[in-house]
Protein backbone atom coordinates (compact mmCIF):
# COMPACT_ATOMS: atom_id res chain seq x y z
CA UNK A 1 121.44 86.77 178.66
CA UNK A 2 123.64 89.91 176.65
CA UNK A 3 122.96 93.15 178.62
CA UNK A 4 121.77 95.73 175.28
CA UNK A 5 121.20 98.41 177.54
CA UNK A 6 122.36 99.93 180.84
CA UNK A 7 118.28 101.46 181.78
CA UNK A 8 115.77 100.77 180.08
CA UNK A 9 112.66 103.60 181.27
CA UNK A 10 108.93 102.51 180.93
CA UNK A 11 106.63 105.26 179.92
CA UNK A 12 108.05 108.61 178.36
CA UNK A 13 106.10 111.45 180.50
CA UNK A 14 108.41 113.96 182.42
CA UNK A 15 109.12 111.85 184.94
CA UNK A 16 109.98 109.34 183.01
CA UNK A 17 112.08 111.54 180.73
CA UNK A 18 113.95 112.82 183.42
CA UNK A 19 115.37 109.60 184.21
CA UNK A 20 116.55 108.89 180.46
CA UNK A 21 118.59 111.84 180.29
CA UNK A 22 119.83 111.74 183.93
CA UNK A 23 121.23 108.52 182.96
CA UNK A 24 122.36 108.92 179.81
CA UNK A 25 124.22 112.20 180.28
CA UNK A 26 126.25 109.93 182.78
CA UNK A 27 127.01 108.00 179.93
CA UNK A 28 124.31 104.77 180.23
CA UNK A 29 123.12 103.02 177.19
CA UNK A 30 119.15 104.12 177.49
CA UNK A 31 116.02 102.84 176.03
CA UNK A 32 113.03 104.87 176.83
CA UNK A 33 109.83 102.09 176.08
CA UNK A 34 106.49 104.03 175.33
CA UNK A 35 102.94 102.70 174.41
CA UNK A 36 101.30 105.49 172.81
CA UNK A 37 102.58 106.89 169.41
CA UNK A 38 104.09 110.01 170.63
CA UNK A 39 106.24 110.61 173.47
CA UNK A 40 105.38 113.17 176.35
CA UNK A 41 102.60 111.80 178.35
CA UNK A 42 101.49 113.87 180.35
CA UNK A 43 102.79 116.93 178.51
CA UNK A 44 101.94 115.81 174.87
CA UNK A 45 100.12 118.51 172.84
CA UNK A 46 98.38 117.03 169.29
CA UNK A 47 95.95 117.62 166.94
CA UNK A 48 92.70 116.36 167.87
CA UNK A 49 90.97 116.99 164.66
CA UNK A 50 88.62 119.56 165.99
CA UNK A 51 89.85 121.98 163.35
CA UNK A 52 92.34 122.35 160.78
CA UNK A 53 96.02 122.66 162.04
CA UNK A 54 94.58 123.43 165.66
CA UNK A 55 96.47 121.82 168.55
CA UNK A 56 95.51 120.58 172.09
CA UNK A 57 96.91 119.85 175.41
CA UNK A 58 95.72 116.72 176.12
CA UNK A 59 97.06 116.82 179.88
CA UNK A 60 98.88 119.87 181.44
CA UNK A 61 98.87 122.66 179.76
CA UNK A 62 99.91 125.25 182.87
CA UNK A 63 103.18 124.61 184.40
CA UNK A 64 103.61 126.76 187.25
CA UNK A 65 105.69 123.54 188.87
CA UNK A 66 108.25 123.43 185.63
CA UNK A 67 109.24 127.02 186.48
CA UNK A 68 110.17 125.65 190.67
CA UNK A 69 111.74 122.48 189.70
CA UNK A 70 115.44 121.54 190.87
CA UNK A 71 115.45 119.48 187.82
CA UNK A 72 114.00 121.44 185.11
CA UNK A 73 116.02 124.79 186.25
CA UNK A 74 118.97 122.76 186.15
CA UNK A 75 117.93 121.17 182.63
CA UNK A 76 117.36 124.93 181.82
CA UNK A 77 114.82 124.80 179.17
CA UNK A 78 114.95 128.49 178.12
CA UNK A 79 118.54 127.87 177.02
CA UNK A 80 117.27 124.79 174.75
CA UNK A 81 114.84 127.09 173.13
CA UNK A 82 111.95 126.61 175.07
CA UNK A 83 109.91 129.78 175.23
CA UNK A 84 107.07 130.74 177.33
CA UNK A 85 104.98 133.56 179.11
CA UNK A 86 104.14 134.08 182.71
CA UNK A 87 100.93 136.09 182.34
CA UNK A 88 101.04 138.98 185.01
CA UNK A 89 98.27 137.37 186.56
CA UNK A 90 99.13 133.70 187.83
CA UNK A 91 95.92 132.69 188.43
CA UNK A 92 92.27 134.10 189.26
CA UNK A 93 89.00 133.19 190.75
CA UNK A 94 85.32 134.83 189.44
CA UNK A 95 83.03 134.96 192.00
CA UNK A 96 78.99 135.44 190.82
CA UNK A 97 77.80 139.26 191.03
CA UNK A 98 81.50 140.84 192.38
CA UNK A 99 84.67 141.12 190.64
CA UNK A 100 86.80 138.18 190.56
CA UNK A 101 89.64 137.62 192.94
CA UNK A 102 93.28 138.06 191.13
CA UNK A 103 96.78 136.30 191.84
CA UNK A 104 98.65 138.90 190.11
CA UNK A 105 102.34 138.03 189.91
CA UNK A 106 103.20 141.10 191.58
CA UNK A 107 102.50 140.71 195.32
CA UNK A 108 102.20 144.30 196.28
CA UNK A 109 99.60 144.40 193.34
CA UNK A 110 98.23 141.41 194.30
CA UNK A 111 97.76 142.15 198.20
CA UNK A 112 96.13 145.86 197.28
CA UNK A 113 93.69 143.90 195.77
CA UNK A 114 92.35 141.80 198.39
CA UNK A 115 91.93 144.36 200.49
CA UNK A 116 91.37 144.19 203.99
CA UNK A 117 92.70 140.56 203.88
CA UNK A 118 96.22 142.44 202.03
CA UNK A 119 98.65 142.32 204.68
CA UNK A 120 97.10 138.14 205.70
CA UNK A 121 97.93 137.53 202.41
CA UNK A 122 101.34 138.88 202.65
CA UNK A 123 102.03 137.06 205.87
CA UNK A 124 100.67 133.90 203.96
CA UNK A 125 103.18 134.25 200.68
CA UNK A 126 105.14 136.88 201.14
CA UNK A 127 108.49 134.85 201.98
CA UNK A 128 107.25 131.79 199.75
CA UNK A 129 107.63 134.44 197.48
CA UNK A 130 110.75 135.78 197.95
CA UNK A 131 112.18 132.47 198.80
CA UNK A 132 110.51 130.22 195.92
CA UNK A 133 113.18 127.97 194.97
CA UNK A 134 113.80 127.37 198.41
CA UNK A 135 110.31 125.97 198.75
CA UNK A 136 110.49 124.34 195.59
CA UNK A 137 113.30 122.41 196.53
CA UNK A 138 111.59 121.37 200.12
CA UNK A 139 108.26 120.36 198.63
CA UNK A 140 109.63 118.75 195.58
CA UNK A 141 111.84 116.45 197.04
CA UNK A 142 112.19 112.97 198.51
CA UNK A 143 110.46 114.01 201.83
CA UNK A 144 113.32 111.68 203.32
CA UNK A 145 116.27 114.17 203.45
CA UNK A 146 117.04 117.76 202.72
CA UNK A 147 117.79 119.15 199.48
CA UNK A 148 121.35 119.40 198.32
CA UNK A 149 119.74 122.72 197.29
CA UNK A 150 119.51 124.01 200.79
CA UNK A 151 123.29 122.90 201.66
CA UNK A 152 123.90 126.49 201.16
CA UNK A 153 122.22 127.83 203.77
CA UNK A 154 120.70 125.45 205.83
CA UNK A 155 118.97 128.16 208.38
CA UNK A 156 117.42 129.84 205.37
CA UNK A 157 115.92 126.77 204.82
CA UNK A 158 114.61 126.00 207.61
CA UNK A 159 112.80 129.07 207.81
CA UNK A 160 111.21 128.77 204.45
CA UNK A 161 110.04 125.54 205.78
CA UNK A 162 108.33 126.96 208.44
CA UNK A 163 106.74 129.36 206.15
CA UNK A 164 105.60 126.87 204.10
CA UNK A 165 103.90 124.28 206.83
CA UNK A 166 102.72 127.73 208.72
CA UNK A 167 100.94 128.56 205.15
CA UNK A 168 99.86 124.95 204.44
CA UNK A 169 98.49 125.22 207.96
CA UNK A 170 96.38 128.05 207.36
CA UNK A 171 95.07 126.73 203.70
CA UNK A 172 94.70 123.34 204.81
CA UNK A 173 92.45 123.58 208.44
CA UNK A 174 89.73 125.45 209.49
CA UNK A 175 92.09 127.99 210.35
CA UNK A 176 91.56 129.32 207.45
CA UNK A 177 88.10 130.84 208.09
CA UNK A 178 90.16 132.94 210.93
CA UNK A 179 92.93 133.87 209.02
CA UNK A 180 91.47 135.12 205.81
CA UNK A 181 88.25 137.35 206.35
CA UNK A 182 86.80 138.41 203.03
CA UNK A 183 84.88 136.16 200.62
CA UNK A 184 87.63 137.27 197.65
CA UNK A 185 90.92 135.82 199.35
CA UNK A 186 88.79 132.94 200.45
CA UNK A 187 87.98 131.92 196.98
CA UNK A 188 91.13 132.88 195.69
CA UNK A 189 93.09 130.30 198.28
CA UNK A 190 90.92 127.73 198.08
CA UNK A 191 90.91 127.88 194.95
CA UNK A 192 94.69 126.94 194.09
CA UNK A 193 94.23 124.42 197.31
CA UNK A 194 91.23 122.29 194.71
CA UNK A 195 94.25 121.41 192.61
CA UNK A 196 94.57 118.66 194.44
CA UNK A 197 91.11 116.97 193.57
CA UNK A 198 90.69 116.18 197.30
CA UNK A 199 88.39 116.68 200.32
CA UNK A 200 88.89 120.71 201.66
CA UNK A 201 90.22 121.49 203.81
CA UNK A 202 93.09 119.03 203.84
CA UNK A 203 96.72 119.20 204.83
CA UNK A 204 97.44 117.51 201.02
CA UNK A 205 95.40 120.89 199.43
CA UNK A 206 97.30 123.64 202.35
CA UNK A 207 100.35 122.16 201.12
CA UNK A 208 99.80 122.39 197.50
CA UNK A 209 97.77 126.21 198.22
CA UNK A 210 101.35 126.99 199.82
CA UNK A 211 103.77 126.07 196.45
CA UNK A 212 101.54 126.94 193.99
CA UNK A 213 101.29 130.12 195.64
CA UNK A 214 105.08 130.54 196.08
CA UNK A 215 105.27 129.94 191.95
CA UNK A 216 102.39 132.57 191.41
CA UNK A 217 104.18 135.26 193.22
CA UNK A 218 107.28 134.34 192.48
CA UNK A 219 108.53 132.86 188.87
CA UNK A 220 104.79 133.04 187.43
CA UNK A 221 102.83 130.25 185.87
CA UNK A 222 104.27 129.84 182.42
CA UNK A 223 102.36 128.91 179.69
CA UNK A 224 105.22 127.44 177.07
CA UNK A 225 104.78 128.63 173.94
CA UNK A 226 103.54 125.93 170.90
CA UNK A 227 102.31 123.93 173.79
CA UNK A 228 103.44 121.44 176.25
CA UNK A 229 104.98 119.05 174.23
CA UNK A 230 107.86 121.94 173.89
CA UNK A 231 109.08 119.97 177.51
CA UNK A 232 108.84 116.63 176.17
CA UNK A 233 110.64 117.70 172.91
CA UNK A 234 113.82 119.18 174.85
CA UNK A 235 114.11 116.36 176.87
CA UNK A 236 113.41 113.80 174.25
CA UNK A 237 116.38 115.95 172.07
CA UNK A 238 118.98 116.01 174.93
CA UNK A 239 118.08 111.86 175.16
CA UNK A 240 118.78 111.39 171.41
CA UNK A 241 121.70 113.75 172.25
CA UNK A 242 123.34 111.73 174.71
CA UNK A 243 122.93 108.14 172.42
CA UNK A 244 119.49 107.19 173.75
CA UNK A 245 116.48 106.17 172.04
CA UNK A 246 112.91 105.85 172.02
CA UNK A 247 110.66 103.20 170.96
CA UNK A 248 106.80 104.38 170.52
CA UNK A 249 103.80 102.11 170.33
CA UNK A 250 105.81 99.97 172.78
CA UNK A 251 103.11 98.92 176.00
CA UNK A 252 104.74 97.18 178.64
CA UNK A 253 102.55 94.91 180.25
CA UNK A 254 104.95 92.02 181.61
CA UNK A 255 108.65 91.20 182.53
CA UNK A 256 108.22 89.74 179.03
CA UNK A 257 108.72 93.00 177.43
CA UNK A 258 111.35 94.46 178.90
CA UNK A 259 114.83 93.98 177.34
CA UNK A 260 117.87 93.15 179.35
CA UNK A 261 119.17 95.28 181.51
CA UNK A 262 120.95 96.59 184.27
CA UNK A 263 118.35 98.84 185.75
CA UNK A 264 114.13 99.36 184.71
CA UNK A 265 113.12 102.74 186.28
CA UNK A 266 109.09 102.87 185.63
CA UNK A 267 107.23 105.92 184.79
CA UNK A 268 103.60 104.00 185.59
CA UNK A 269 101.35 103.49 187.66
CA UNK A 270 101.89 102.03 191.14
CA UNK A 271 99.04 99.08 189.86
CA UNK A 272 101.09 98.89 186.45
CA UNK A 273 104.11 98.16 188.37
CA UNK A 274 102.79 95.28 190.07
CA UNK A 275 100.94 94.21 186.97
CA UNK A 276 104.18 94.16 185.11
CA UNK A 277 106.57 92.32 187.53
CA UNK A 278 104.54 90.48 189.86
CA UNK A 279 105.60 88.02 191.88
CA UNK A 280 109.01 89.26 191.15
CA UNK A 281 108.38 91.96 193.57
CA UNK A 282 108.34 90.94 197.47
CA UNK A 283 105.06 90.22 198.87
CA UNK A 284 105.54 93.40 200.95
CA UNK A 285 106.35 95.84 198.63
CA UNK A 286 103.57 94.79 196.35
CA UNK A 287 100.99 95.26 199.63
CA UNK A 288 102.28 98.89 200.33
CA UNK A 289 101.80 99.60 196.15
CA UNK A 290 98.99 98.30 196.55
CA UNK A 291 97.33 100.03 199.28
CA UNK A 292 98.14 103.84 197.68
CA UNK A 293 94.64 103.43 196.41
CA UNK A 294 93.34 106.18 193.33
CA UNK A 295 91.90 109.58 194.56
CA UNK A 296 89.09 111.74 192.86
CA UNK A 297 89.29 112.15 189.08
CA UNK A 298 89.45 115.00 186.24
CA UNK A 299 87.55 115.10 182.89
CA UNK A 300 89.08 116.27 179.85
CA UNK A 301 87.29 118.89 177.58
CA UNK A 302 88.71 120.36 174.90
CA UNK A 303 86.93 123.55 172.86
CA UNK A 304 87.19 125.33 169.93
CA UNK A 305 86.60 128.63 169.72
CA UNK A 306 86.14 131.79 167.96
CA UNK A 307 86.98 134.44 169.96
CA UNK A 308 88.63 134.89 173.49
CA UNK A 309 86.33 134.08 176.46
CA UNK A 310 84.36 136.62 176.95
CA UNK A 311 84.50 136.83 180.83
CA UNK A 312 82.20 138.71 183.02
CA UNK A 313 85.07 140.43 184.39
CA UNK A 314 87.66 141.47 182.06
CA UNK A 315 90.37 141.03 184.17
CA UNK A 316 90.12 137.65 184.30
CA UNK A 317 91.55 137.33 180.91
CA UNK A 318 95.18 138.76 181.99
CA UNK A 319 95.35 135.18 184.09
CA UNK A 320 96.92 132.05 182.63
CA UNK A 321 94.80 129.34 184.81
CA UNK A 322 91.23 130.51 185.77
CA UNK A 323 89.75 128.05 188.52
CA UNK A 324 85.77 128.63 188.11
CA UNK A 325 83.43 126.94 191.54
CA UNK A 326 82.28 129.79 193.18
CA UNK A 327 82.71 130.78 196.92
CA UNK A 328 85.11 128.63 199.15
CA UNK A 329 82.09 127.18 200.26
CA UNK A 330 81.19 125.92 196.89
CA UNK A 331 84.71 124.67 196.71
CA UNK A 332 84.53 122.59 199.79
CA UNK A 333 80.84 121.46 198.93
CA UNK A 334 82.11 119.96 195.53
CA UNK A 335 85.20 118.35 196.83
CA UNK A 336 82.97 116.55 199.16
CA UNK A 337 80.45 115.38 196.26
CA UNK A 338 83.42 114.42 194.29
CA UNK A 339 84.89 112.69 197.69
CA UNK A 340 81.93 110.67 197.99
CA UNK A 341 81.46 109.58 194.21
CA UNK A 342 78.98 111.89 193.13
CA UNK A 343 78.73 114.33 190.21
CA UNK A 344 78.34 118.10 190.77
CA UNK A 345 75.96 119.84 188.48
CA UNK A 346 78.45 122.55 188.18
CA UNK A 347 81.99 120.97 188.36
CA UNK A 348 84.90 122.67 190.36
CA UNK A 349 86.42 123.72 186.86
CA UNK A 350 89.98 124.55 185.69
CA UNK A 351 90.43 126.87 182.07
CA UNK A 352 93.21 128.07 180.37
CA UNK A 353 92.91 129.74 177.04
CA UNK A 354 96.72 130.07 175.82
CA UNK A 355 96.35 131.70 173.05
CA UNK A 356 95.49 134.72 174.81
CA UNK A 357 99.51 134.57 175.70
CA UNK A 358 101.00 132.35 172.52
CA UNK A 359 99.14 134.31 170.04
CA UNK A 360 100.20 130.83 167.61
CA UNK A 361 98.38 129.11 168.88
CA UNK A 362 95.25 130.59 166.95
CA UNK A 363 94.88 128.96 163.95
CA UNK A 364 92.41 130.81 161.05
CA UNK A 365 90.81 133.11 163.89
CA UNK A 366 90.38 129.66 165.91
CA UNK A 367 91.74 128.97 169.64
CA UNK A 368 91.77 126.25 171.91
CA UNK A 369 90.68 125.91 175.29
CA UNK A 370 91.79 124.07 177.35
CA UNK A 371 89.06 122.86 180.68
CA UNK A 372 89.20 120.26 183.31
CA UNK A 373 86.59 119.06 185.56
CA UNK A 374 86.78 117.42 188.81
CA UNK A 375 84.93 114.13 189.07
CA UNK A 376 84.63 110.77 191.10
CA UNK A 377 87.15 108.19 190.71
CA UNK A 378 86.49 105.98 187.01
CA UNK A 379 83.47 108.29 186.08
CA UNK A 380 82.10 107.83 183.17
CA UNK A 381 80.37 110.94 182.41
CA UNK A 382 80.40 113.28 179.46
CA UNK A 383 81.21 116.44 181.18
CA UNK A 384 80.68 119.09 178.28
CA UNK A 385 77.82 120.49 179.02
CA UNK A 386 78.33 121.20 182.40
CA UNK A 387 81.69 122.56 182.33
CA UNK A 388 79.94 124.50 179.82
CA UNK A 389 77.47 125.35 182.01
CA UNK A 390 80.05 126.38 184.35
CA UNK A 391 82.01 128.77 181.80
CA UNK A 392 78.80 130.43 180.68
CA UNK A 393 78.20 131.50 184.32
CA UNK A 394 81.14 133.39 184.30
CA UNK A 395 81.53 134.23 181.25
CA UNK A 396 77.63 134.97 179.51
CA UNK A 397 77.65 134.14 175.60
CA UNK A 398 80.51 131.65 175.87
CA UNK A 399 78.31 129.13 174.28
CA UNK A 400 78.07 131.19 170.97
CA UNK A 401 82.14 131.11 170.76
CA UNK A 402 82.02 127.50 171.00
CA UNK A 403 83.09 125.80 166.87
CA UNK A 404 83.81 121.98 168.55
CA UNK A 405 83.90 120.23 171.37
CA UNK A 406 85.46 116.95 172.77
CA UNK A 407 85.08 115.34 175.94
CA UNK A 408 87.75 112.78 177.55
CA UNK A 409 85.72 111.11 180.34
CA UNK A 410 87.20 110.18 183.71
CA UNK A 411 86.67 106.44 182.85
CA UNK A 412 88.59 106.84 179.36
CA UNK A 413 91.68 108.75 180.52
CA UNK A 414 93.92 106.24 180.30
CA UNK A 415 92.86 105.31 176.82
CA UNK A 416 95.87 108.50 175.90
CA UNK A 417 97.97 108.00 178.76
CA UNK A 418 98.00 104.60 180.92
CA UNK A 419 99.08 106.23 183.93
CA UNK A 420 95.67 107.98 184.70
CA UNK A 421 94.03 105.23 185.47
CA UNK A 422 89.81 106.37 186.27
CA UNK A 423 90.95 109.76 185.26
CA UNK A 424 93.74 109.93 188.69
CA UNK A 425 96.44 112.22 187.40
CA UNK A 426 97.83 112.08 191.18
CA UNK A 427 98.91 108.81 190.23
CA UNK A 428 97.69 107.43 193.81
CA UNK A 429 95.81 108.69 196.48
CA UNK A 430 97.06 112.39 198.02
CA UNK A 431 96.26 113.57 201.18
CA UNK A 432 98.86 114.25 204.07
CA UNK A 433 100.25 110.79 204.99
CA UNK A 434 100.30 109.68 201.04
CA UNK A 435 102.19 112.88 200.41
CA UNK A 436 105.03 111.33 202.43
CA UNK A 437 104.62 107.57 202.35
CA UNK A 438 104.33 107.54 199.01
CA UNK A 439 104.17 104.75 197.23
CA UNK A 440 104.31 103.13 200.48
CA UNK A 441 105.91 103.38 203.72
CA UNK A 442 109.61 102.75 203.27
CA UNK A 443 112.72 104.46 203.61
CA UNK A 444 113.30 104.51 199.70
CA UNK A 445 110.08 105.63 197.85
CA UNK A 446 111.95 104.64 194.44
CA UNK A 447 112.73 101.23 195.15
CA UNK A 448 111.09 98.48 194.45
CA UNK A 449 112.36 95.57 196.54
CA UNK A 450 114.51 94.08 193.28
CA UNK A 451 117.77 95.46 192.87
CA UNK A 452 117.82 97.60 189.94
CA UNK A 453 114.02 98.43 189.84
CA UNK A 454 112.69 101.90 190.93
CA UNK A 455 109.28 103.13 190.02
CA UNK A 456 109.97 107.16 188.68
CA UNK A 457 106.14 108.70 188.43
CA UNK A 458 103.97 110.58 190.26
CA UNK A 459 103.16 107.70 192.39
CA UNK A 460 106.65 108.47 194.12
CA UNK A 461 107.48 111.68 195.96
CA UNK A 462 106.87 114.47 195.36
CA UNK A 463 103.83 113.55 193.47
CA UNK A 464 101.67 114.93 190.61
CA UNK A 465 102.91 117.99 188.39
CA UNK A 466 105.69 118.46 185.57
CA UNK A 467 108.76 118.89 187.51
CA UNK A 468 110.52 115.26 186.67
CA UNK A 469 111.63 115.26 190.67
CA UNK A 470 110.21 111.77 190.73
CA UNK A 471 112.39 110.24 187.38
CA UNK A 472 115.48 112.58 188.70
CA UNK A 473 115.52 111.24 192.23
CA UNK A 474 115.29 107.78 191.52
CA UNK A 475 117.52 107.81 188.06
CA UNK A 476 120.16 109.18 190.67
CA UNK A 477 119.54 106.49 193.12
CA UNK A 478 119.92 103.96 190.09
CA UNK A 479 123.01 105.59 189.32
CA UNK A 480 124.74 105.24 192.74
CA UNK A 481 123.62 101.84 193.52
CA UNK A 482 123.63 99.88 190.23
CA UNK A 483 126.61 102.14 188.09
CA UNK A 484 128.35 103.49 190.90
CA UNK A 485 128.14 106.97 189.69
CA UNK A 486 127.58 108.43 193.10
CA UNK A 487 127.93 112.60 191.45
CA UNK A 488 126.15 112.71 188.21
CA UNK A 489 127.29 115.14 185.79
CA UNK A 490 125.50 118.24 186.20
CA UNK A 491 122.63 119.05 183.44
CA UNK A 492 124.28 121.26 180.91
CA UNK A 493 122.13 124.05 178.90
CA UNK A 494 123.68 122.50 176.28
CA UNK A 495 123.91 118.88 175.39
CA UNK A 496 126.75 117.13 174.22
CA UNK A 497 127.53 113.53 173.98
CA UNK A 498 129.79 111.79 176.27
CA UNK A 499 132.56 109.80 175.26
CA UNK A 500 131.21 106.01 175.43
């Protein structure tokens, strides 16, 4: 059968993305198949016809991750005309009857804060800090080899690895209870450690306290202005750039479907994987996909409003990301509701009003805002009113802002975007084993046991986020072993066909 492409990439999110244009800058014929009508996934902002001209998120809308990534730095969006703001606050935690618990971007500012639990925090962040894209580059790669990034300076890197497992560590055990005293810091790590919709502690939320931290005292935790789809557009440009295409309202759901080709890199679902090739894959690879399992869920809401939130404390507006649950306590008892498939009443809850930082993004005096909710696995539960439940304790008279709103249950997440399947956006289960044998245990997480297949999401290391590690490492591994292209050309600022 006639070859018509070189790659041919299922699903268009960043992952996926990344892969198109890693290949087709090194001069591949690419087809980029996607089932929904717009490309992005995960960082796809629309109109959700809650009010005239008013845009949404649908998935991320935070991308403290994009502003750490080996791929995306070297992409560099900012030179593509991608703009954004890191608000001088990175991310903050209200706490009921005191005053919330800041992450400002500056650490000095940010350590004078917390008080007696200042200099803790230092020793927690301070060289994650300093060092960011040094832990970036650990944490977001393979978890097989080190970075090319640290061939520099090997030593350095080693000691920002320490740093981060010491701070993962702390954040991650019952350690934590000894390390940080005060009820503020407590929140305010924990806090960025929920991201990972998981039982806490955990090694899988310590780890994910530690980078997220790095980013929020280091490069920020950019919101991008016009919204996220801003990523998908650049890379979806430098694709059209380089020859490739796209095909929308394309689902994959068997070999059937796919065109010929050299190599399939899949930005899906571990299960969609196996679903789509079966018994084409070896009976071992498809156990080890098929034991990564799903994880606790999110809920979608989406409001309009008004007027800014009007927060309790008005400090919390100078944040980007505002994680709402209380004391670490709270946290922890959540996690374990969620854990165990039950609903909180008041829903570890993550808010972002980006208008406060894009100022177009209010549209006739109305904003968006943007809210997820952590939930069991598949849930099928309208989560409004508790989330806002959970905003009005924080922030009293947030119900009269509210013009619309529109809830995206656990159980109908995949309905916009196949790969969060029962509302999973970790693709796959994450705690500290799945964060290394991920998919499965095997010396190439990319690989599917067919030459010239590679799954490319956030089932593979390094998991869940907008970075496009996962479609970068494994479009490079498609490159050596199918094209023999073993040195890609690097990512220029500015693209410009190859000669084909």
């Amino acid at each position: 059968m006639a070859v018509a492409f070189d790659a041919v990439v299922v699903g268009s999110g960043p992952n996926g993305l990344a892969a198109a244009v890693t290949c087709a800058q090194a001069g591949l014929a690419v087809l980029v198949l996607e089932g929904q009508a717009t490309g992005g996934g995960g960082s796809r902002t629309l109109d959700l016809g809650l009010a005239p001209g008013l845009v949404h998120d649908v998935c991320s809308a935070v991308h403290p991750l994009a502003a750490l990534s080996p791929f995306l730095r070297e992409f560099d969006l900012a030179a593509r005309g991608v703009a954004s703001t890191a608000p001088e606050v990175s991310y903050a935690h209200p706490l009921d009857g005191a005053p919330a618990a800041l992450a400002w971007r500056d650490l000095d500012r940010a350590c004078a804060g917390l008080g007696s639990d200042g200099e803790a925090w230092r020793v927690l962040f301070g060289r994650l800090a300093g060092h960011a894209p040094e832990a970036a580059a650990l944490a977001l790669g393979d978890k097989r080899s080190l970075p090319p990034e640290l061939g520099y300076s090997p030593g350095a890197g080693l000691r920002t690895a320490a740093s981060l497992a010491a701070t993962a560590t702390a954040a991650g055990t019952p350690a934590l209870g000894a390390v940080l005293r005060t009820r503020a810091a407590r929140a305010l790590l924990t806090g960025v450690a929920a991201h990972t919709i998981a039982r806490l502690p955990s090694l899988a939320g310590g780890g994910t306290a530690a980078l997220l931290g790095a980013a929020a005292h280091g490069p920020g935790w950019p919101i991008v202005h016009g919204g996220s789809q801003a990523i998908a557009d650049a890379l979806l440009a430098d694709l059209a750039a380089h020859g490739g295409s796209l095909e929308l309202g394309s689902p994959v759901a068997s070999r059937a479907d796919l065109p010929p080709a050299l190599a399939y890199l899949f930005d899906t679902s571990a299960d969609a994987a196996v679903g789509i090739l079966g018994d084409a894959l070896p009976p071992r690879v498809r156990r080890g996909l098929g034991r990564l399992g799903h994880g606790a869920a999110a809920a979608k809401v989406d409001f309009v409003l008004n007027g800014p939130v009007p927060w309790a404390d008005p400090q919390v507006a100078r944040a980007g990301t505002v994680h709402l649950g209380g004391d670490a306590a709270d946290l922890r008892a959540n996690a374990a509701r969620v854990a165990a498939g039950r609903l909180p009443e008041l829903p570890t809850t993550l808010v972002s009003d980006p208008a406060s930082f894009d100022a177009g993004r209010q549209v006739g005096g109305l904003r968006p805002l943007w809210a997820y909710a952590h939930v069991p696995f598949n849930c099928p539960a309208d989560v409004t009113e508790r989330v806002s439940a959970q905003l009005e304790r924080f922030a009293p008279g947030f119900r009269d802002l509210v013009v619309a709103a529109r809830c995206v249950p656990a159980d109908r997440m995949a309905d916009h975007n196949a790969n969060l399947v029962g509302g999973d956006i970790a693709a796959g289960t994450v705690d500290a084993w799945r964060l290394v044998a991920r998919p499965r245990a095997a010396l190439d997480p990319y690989a599917l046991g067919v030459p010239g297949m590679y799954l490319c999401s956030a089932a593979t290391p390094p998991g869940p986020g907008v970075h496009g590690m996962g479609g970068w490492s494994a479009a490079r591994r498609a490159l050596a072993q199918r094209f023999g292209i073993a040195q890609p050309p690097a990512l220029g600022p500015h693209p410009t066909a190859p000669a084909r």
